[in-house]
Protein backbone atom coordinates (compact mmCIF):
# COMPACT_ATOMS: atom_id res chain seq x y z
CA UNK A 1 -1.95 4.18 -27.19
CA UNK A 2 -2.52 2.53 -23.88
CA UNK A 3 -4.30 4.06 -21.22
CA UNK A 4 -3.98 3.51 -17.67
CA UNK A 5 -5.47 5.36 -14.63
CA UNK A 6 -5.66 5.71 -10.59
CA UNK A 7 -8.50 5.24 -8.09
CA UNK A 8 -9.30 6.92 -5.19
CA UNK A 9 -10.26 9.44 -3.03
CA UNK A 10 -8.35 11.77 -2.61
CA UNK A 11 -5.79 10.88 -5.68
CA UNK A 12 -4.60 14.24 -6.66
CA UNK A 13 -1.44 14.34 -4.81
CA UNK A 14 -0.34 10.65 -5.90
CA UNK A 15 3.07 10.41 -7.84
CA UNK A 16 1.89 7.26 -9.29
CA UNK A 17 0.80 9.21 -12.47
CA UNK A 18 4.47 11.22 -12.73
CA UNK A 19 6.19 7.66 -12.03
CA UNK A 20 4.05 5.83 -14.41
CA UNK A 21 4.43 8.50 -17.63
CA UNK A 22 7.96 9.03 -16.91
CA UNK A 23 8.56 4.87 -17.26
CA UNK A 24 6.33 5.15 -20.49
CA UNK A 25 8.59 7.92 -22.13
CA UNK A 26 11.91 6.02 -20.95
CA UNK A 27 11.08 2.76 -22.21
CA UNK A 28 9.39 3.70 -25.30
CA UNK A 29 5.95 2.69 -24.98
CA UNK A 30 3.02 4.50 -25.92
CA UNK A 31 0.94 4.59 -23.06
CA UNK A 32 -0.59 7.16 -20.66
CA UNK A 33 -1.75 7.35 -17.23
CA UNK A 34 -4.35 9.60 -15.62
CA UNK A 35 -5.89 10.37 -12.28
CA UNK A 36 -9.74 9.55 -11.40
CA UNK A 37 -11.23 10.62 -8.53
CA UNK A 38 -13.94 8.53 -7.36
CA UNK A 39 -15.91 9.04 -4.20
CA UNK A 40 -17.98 5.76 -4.59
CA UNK A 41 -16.41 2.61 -5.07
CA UNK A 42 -19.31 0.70 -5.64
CA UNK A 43 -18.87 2.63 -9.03
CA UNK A 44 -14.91 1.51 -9.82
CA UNK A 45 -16.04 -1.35 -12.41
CA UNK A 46 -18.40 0.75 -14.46
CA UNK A 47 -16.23 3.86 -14.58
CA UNK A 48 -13.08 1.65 -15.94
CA UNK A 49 -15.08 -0.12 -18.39
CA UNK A 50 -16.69 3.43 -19.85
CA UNK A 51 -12.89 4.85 -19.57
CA UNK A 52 -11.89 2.10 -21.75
CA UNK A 53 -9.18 1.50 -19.58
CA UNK A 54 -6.25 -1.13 -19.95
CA UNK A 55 -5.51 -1.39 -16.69
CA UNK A 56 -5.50 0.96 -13.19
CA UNK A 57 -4.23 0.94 -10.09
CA UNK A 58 -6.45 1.75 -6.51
CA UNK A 59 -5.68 3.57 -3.43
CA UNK A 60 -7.81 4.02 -0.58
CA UNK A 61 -10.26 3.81 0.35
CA UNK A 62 -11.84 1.86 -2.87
CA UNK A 63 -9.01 -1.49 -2.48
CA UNK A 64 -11.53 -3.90 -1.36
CA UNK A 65 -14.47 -2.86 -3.44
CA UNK A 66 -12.01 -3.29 -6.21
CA UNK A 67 -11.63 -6.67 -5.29
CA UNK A 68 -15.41 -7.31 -5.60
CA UNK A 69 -15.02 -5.24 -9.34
CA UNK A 70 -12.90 -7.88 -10.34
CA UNK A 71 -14.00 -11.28 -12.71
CA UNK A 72 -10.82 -12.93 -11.74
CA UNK A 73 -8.35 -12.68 -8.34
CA UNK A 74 -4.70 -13.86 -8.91
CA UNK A 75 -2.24 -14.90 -6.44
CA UNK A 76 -1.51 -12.81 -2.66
CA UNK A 77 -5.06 -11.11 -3.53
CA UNK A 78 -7.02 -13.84 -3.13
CA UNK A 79 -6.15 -14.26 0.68
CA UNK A 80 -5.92 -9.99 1.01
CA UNK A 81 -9.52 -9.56 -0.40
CA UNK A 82 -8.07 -5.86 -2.03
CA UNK A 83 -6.80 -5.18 -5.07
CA UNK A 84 -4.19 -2.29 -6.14
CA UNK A 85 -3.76 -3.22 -9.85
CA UNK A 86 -6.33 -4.21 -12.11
CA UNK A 87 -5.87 -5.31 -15.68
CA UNK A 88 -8.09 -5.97 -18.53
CA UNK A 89 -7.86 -8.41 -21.05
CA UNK A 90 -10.39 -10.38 -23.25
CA UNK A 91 -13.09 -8.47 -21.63
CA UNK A 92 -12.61 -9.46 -18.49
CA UNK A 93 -10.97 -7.42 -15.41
CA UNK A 94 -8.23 -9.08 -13.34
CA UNK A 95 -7.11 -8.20 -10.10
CA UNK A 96 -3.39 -8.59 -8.19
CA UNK A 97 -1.88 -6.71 -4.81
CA UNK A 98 1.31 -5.31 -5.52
CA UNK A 99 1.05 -3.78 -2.43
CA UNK A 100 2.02 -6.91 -0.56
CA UNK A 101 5.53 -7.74 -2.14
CA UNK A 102 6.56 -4.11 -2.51
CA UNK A 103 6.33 -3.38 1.02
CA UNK A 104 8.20 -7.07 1.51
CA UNK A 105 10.75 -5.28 -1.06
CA UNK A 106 11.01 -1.86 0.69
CA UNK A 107 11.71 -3.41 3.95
CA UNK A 108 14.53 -5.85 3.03
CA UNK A 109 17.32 -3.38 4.09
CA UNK A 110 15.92 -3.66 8.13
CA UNK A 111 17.62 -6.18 9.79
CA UNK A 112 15.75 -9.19 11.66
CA UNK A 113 12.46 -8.48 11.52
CA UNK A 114 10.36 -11.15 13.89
CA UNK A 115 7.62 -9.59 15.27
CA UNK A 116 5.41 -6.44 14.01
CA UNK A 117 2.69 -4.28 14.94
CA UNK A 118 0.28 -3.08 12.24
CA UNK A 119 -1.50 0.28 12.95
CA UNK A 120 -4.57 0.16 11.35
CA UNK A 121 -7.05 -2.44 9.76
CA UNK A 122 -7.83 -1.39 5.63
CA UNK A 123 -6.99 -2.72 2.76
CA UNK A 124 -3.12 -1.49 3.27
CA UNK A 125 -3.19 -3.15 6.42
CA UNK A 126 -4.69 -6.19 4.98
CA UNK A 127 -1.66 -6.90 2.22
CA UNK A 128 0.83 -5.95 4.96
CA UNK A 129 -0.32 -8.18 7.08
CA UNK A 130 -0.48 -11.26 4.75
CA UNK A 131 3.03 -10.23 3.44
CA UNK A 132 4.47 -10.45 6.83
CA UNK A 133 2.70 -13.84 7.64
CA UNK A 134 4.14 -14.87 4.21
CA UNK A 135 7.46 -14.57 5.80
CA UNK A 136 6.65 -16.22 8.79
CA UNK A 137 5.92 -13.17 11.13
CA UNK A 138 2.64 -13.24 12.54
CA UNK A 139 1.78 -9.31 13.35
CA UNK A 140 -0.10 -8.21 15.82
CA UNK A 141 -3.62 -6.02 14.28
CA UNK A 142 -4.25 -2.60 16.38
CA UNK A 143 -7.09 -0.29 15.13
CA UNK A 144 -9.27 2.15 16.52
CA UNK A 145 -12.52 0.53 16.46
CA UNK A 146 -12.98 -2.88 16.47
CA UNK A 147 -16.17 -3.85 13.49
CA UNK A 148 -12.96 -3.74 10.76
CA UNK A 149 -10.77 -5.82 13.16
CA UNK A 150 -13.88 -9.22 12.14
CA UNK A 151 -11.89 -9.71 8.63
CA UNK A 152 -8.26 -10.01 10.52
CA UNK A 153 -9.87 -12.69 13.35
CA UNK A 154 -11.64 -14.44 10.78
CA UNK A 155 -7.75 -14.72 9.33
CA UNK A 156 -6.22 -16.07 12.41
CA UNK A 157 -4.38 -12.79 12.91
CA UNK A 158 -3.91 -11.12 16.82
CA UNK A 159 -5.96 -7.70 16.87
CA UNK A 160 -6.98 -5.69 19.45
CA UNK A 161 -8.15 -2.08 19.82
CA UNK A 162 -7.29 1.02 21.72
CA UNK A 163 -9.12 0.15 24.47
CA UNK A 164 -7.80 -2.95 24.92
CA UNK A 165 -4.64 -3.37 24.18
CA UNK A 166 -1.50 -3.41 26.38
CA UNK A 167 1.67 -1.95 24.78
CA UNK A 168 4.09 -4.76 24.70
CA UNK A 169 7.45 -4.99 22.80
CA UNK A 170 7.62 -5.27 18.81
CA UNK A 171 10.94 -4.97 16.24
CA UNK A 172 8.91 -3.17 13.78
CA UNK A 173 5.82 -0.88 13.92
CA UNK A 174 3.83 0.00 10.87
CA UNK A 175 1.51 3.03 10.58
CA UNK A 176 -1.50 2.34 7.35
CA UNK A 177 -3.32 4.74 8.43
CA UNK A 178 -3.93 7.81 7.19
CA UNK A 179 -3.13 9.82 9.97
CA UNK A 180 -0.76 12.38 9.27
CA UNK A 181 -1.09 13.04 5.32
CA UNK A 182 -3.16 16.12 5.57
CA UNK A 183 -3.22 16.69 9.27
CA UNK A 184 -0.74 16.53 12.71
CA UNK A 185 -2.55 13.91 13.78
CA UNK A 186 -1.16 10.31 15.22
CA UNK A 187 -2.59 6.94 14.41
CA UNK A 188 -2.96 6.37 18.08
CA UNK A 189 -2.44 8.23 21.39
CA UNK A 190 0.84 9.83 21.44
CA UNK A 191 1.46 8.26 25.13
CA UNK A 192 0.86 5.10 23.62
CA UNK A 193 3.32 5.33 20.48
CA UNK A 194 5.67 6.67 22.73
CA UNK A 195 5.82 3.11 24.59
CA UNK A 196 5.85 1.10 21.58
CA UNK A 197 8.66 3.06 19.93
CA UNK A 198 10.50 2.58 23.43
CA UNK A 199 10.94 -0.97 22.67
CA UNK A 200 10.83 -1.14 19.35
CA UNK A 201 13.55 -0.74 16.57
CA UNK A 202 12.27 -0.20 13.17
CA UNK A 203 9.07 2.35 11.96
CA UNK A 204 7.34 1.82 8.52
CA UNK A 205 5.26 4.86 7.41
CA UNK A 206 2.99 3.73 3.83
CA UNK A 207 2.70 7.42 4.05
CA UNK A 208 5.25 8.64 1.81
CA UNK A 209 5.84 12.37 3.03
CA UNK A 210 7.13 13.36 6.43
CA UNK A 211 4.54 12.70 9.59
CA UNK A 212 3.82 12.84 13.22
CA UNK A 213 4.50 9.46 13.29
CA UNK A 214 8.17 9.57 11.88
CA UNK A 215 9.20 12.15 13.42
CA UNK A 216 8.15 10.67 16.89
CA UNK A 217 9.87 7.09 15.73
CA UNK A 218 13.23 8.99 14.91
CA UNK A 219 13.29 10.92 18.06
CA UNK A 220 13.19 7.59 20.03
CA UNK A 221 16.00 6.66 17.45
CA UNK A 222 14.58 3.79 15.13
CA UNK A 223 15.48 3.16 11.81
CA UNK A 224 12.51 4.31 9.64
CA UNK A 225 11.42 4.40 6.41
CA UNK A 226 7.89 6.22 5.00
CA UNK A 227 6.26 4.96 2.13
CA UNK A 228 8.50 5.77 -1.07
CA UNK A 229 10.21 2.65 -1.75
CA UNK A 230 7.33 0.56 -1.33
CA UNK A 231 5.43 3.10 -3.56
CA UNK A 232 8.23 2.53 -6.29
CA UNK A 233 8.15 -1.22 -6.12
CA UNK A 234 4.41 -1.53 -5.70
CA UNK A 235 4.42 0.90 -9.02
CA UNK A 236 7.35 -1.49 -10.50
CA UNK A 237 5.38 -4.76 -10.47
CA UNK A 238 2.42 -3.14 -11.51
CA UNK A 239 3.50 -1.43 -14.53
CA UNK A 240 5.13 -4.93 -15.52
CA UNK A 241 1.97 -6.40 -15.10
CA UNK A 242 0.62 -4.35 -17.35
CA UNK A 243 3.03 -5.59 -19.81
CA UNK A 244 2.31 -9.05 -18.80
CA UNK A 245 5.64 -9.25 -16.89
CA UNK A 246 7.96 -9.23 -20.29
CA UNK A 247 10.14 -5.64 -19.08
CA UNK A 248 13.69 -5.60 -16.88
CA UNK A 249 12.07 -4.74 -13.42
CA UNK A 250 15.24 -2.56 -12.98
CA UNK A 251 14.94 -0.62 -15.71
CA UNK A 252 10.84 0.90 -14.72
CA UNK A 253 12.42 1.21 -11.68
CA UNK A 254 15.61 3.04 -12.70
CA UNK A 255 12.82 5.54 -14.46
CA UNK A 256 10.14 5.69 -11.40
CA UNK A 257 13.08 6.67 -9.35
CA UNK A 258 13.58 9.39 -11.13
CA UNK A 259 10.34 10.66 -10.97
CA UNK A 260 10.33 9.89 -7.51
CA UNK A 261 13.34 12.25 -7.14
CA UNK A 262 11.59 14.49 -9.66
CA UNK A 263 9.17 15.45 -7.16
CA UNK A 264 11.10 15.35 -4.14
């Protein structure tokens, strides 16, 4: 048997592990997937090594020092500096971001899409951002305080913080925060989303439960989406990386979606 697990802090209301398990049983692989809480992520490399892991996945807030955990960085990740899926082979760890074309995936159905305000400046933000500027959109970085805005400028991207930014007029506004999964709280003053969403037409919650945020973007009438769909296809290309990219993409994902519904 295989054995696969998640990283993070908190990780014990992820449906990666239900999604993951569920594609396992309906493709007929003998694997498993767990959950590992880890408050340190300076840690992440010598925990997956004793846990004799084949591979793992990593939510926040342990993406980037999973990057440094890593012996070798393949493709988007190397320009996101953090790492969602790690695999191990030969005795060596290897990182990707599947977080990066799986948002580019969940957000195919918008329409035009040419310029974009990201909400928030960790690793999340990070792959958004270079998956957007893959496409040609250059986003615009907004964060509370500015020290974690010095990786984005150092990138080329726009950022600015609360205190001195201006609200001007974006198609799509992305919240990667994580304000709103256990609280009522807004990634930014409420005033201020309130002006965005105003002149905006699309809302992307990573988030994938109902939050301040959407609920204020759909009351100003945008087309919104939280974070499911990019969960699935983030969870699609990492489970076929896992299996060295040789399964039908649609079928995990005909099986994650029904965990996904599962636990709706």
């Amino acid at each position: 048997m295989t054995l696969y697990s998640l990283f993070g802090n908190p990780v014990s209301h992820s449906l990666s592990p239900r999604m993951h398990n569920l594609a396992f049983t309906r493709l007929g692989i003998d694997g498993a997937y767990i959950r590992t809480p880890l408050e340190d992520g300076a840690h992440l490399r010598e925990v997956f090594l004793n846990q004799k892991l084949d591979g793992a996945n990593v939510t926040v807030p342990h993406k980037e020092a999973a990057f440094r955990a890593c012996d070798t960085v393949l493709g988007i990740a190397t320009s996101i500096k953090a790492i969602n899926t790690l695999i191990y082979t030969k005795g060596a760890i290897t990182g990707y971001n599947t977080d990066a074309p799986g948002f580019l995936r969940a957000i195919a159905s918008f329409g035009i899409v040419r310029t974009a305000l990201i909400l928030g400046a960790g690793g999340t933000a990070k792959a958004l951002a270079f998956a957007l500027k893959s496409t040609g959109i250059a986003p615009v970085i907004l964060n509370r305080s500015a020290p974690k805005l010095d990786a984005f400028i150092a990138e080329g991207f726009t950022c600015f913080t609360h205190e001195n930014f201006s609200p001007a007029s974006f198609d799509l506004i992305v919240n990667t925060t994580s304000a709103g999964l256990s609280d009522e709280a807004f990634p930014t003053p409420e005033a201020l989303l309130k002006t965005l969403f105003n002149k905006a037409t699309y809302a992307f919650e990573v988030i994938y439960k109902p939050t301040p945020f959407l609920a204020l973007a759909k009351a100003h009438g945008l087309t919104c989406k939280d974070g499911k769909e990019m969960l699935l296809w983030q969870g699609v290309l990492a489970f076929n990386l896992f299996h060295h990219n040789t399964l039908a993409e649609e079928k995990i994902a005909d099986a994650m979606r029904e965990a996904l519904r599962l636990s709706s």
